[in-house]
N, C-alpha and C. Protein backbone atom coordinates (compact mmCIF):
# COMPACT_ATOMS: atom_id res chain seq x y z
N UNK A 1 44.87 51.26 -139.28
CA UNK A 1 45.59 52.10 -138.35
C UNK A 1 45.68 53.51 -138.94
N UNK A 2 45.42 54.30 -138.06
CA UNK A 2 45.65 56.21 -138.76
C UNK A 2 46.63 56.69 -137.86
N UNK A 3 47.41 57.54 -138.52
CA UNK A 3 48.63 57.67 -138.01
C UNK A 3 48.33 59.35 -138.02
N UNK A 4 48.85 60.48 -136.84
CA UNK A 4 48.52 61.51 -136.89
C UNK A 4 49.69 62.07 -137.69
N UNK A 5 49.94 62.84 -138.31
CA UNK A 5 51.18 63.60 -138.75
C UNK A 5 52.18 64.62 -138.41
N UNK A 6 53.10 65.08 -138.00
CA UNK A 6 53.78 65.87 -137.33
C UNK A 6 53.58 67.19 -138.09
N UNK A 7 53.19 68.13 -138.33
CA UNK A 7 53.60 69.09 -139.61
C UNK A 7 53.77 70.57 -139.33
N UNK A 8 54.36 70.19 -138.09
CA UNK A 8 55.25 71.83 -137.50
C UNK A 8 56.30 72.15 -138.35
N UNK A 9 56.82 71.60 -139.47
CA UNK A 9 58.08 71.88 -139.80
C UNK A 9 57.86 71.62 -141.45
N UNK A 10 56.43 71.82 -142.33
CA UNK A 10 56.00 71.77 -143.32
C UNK A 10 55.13 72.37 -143.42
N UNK A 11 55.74 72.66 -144.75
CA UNK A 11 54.73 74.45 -145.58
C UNK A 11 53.55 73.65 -146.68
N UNK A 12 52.44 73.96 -146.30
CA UNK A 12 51.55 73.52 -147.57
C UNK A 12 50.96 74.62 -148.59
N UNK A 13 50.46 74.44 -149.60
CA UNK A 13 50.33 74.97 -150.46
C UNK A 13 49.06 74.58 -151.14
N UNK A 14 47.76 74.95 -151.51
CA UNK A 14 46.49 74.27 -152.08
C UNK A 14 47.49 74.07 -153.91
N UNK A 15 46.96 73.05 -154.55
CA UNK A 15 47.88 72.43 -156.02
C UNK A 15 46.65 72.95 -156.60
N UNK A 16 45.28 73.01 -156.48
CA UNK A 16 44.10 72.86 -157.59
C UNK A 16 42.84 73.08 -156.54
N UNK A 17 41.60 73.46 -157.61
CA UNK A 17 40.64 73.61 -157.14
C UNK A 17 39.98 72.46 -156.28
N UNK A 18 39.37 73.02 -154.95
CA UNK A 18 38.73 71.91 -154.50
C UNK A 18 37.68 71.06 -155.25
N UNK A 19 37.76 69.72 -154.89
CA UNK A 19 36.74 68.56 -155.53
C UNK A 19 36.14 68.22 -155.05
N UNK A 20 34.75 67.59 -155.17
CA UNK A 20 34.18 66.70 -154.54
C UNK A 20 34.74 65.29 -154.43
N UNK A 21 34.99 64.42 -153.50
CA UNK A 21 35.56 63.33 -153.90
C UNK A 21 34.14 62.44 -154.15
N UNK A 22 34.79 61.57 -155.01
CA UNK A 22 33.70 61.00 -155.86
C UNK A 22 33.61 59.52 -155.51
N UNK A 23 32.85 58.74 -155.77
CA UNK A 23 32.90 57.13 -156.18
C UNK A 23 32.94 56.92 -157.69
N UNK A 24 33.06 55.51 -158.04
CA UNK A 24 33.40 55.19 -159.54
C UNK A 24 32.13 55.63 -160.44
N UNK A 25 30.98 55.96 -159.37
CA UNK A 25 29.79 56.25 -160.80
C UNK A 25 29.65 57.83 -161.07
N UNK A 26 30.62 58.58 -160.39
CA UNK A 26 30.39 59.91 -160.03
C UNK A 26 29.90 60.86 -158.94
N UNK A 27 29.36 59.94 -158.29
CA UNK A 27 28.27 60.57 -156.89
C UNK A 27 28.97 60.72 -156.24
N UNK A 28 28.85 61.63 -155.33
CA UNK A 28 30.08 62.44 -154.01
C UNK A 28 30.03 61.73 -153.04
N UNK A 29 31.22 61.18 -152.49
CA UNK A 29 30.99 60.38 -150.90
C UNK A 29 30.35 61.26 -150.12
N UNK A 30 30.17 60.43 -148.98
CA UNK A 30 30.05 60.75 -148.11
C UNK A 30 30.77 60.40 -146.99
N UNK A 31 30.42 60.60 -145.36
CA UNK A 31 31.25 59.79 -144.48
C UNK A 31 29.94 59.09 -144.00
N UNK A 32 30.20 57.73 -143.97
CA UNK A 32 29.16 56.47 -143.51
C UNK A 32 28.44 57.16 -142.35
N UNK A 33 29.21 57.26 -141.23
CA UNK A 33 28.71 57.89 -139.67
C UNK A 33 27.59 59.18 -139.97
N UNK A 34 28.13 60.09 -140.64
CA UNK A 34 27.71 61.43 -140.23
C UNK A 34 26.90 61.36 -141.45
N UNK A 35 27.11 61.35 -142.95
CA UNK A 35 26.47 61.56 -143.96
C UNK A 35 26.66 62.97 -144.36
N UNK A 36 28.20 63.30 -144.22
CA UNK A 36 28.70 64.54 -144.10
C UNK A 36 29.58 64.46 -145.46
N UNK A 37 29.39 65.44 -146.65
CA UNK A 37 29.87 65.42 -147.68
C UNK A 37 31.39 65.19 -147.76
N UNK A 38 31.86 64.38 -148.66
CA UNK A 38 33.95 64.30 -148.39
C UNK A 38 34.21 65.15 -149.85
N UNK A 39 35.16 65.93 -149.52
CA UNK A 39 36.40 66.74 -150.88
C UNK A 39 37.38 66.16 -150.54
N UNK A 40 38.16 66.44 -151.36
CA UNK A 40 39.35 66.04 -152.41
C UNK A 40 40.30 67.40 -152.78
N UNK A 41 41.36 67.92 -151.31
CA UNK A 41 42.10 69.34 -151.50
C UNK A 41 43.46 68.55 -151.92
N UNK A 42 44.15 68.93 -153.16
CA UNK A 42 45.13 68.93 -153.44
C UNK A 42 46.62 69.38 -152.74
N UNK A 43 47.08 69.20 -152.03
CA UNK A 43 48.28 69.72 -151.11
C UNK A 43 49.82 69.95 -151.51
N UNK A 44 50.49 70.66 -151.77
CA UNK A 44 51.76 70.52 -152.08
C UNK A 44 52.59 70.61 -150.59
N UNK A 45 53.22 69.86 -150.13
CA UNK A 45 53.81 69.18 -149.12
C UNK A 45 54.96 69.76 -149.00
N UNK A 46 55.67 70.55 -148.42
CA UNK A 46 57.29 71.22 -148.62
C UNK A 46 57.79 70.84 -147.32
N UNK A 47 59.28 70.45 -147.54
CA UNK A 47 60.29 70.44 -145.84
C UNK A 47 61.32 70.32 -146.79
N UNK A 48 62.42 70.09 -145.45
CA UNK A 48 64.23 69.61 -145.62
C UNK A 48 63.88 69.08 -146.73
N UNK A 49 63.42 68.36 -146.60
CA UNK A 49 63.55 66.68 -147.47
C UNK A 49 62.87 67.11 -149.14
N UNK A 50 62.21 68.34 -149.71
CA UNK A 50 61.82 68.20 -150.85
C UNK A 50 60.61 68.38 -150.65
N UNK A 51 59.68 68.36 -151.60
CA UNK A 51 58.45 68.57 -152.15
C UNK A 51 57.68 66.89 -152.42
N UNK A 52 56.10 67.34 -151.86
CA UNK A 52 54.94 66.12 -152.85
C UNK A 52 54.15 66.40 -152.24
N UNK A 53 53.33 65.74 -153.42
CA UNK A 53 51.85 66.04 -153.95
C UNK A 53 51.15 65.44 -152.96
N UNK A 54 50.29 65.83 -152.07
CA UNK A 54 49.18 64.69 -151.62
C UNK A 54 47.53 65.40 -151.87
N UNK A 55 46.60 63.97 -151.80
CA UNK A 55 45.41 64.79 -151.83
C UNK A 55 44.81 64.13 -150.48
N UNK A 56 44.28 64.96 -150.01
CA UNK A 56 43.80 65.28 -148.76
C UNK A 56 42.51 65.13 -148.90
N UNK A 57 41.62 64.36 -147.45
CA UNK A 57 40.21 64.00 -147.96
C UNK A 57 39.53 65.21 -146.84
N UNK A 58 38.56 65.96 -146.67
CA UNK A 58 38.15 66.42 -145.91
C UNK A 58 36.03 66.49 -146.20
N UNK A 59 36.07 66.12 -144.50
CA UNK A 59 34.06 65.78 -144.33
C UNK A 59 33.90 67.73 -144.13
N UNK A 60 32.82 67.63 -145.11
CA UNK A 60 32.87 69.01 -144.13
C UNK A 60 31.41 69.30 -145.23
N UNK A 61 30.07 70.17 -144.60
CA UNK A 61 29.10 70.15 -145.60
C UNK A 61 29.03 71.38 -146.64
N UNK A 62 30.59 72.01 -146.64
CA UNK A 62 30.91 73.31 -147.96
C UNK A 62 31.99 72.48 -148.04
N UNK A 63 32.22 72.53 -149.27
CA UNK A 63 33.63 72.89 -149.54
C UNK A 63 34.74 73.84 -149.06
N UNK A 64 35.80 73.23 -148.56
CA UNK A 64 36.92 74.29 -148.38
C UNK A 64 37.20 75.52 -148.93
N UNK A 65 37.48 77.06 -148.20
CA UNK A 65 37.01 77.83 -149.05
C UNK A 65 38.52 78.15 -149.15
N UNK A 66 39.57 77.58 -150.04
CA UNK A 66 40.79 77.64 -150.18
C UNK A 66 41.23 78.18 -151.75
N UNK A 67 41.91 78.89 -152.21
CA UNK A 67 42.21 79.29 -153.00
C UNK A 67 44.04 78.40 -153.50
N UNK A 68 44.13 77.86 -154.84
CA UNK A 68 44.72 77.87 -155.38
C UNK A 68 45.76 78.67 -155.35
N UNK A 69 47.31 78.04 -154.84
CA UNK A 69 48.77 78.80 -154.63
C UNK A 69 48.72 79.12 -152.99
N UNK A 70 47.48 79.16 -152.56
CA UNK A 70 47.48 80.03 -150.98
C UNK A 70 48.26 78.78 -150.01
N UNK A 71 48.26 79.31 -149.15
CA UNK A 71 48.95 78.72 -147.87
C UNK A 71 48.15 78.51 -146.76
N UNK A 72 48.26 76.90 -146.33
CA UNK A 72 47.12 76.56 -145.90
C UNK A 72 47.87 75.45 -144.45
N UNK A 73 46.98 75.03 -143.57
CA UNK A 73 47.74 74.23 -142.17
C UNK A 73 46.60 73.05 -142.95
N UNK A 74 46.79 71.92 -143.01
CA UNK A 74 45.62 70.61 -142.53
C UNK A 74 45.75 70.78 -140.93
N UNK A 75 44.39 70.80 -140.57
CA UNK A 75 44.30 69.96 -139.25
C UNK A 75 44.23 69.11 -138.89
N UNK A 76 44.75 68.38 -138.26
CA UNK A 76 44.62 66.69 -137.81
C UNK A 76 44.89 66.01 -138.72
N UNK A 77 46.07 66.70 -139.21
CA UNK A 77 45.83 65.87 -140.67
C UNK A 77 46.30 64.11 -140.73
N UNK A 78 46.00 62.81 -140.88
CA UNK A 78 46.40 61.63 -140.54
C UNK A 78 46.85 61.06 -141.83
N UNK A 79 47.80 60.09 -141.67
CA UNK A 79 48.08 59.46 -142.76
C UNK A 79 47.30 57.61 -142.55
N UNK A 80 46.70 57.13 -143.37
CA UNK A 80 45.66 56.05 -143.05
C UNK A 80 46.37 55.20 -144.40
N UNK A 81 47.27 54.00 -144.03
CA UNK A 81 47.71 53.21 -144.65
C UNK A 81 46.41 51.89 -145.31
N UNK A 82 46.54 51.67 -146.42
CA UNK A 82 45.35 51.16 -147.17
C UNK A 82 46.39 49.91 -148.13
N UNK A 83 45.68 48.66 -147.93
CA UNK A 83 45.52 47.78 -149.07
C UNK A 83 44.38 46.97 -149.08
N UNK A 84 44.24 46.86 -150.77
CA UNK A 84 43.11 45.96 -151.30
C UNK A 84 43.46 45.49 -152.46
N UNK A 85 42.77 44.27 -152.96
CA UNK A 85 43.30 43.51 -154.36
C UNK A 85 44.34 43.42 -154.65
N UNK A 86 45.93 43.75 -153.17
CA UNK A 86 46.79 43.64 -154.04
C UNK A 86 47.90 44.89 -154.66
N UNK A 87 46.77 45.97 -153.86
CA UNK A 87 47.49 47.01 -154.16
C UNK A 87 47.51 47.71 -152.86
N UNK A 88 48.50 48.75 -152.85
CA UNK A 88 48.46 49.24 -151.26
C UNK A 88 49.09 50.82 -151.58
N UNK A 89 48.79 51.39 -150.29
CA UNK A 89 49.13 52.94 -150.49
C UNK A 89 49.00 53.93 -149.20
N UNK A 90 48.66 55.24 -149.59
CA UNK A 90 48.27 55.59 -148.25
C UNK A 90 47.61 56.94 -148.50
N UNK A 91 46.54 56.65 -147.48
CA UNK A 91 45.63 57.91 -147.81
C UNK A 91 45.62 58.94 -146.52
N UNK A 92 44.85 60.39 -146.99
CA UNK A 92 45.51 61.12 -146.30
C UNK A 92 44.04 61.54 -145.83
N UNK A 93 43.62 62.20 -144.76
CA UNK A 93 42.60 63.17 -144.13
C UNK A 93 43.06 63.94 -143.12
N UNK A 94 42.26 65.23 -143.40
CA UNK A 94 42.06 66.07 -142.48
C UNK A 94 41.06 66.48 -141.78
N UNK A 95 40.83 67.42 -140.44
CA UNK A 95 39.49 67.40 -139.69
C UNK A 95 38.71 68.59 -140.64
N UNK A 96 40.54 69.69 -141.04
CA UNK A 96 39.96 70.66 -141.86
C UNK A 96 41.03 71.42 -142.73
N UNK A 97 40.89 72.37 -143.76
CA UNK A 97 41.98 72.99 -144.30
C UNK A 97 41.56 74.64 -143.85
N UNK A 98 42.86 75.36 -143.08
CA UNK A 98 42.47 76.51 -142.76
C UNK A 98 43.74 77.49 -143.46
N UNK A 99 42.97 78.24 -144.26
CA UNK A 99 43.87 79.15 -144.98
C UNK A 99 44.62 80.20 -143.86
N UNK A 100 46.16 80.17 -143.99
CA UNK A 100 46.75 80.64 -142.85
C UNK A 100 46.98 81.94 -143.34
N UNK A 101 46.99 83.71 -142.44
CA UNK A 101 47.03 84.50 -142.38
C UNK A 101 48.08 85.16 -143.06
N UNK A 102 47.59 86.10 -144.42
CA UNK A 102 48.35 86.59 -145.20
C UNK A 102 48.35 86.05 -146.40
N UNK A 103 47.91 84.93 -146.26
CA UNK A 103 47.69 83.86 -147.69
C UNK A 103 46.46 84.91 -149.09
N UNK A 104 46.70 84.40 -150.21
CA UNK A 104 45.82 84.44 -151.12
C UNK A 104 44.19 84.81 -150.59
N UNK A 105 43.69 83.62 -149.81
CA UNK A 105 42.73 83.05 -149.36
C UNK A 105 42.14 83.97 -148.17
N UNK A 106 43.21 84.12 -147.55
CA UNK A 106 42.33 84.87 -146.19
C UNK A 106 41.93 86.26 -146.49
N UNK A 107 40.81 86.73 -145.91
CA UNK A 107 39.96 87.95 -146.10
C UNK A 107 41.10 88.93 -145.31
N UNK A 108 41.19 88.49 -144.19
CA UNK A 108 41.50 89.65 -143.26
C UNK A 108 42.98 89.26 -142.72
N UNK A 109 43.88 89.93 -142.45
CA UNK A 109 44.96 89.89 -141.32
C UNK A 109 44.70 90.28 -139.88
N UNK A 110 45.35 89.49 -139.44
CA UNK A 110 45.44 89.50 -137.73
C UNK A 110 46.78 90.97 -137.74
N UNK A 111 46.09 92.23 -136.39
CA UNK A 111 46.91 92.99 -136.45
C UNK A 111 47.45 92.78 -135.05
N UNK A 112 48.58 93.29 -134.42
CA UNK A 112 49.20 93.29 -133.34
C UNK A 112 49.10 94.50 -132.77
């Protein structure tokens, strides 16, 4: 089951350089369907409630062009509840990470 996320009312933050997300031998996923490269964006998560860490999976064939400290929206971002062997958790994806206006990251500002 993937669950969409509400996140009108949470500030994100990139934690670290984008990754390739990997498998256990090193080689970069992919997504089965598309054969569309997956990263691994680090997120710092802010509301009412406190701060956390998530890492965020995103298909996309560049890497996110997100800068470290900047301020960023996930799109679509879903939370996808996972168990195996025993262990369980929950993983996170997005469609995309878009560095929001004024941030570190963005080239240009929107003028009025």
């Amino acid at each position: 089951m993937r669950l969409l996320i509400d996140t009108s009312n949470v500030q994100f933050t990139v934690g670290r350089e984008v990754q390739p997300k990997t498998d256990q031998n090193g080689a970069q996923r992919v997504e089965r369907n598309t054969n569309i490269p997956m990263w691994s964006v680090q997120l710092v998560a802010v509301d009412d409630g406190g701060a956390e860490v998530i890492n965020v999976t995103v298909a996309a064939s560049q890497a996110p062009t997100v800068a470290v400290g900047s301020s960023v929206s996930p799109v679509a971002l879903q939370a996808i509840p996972w168990a195996q062997n025993g262990k369980h958790g929950v993983a996170y994806r997005a469609t995309e990470i878009k560095a929001l206006t004024g941030s570190k990251s963005a080239s240009t500002a929107a003028s009025s």
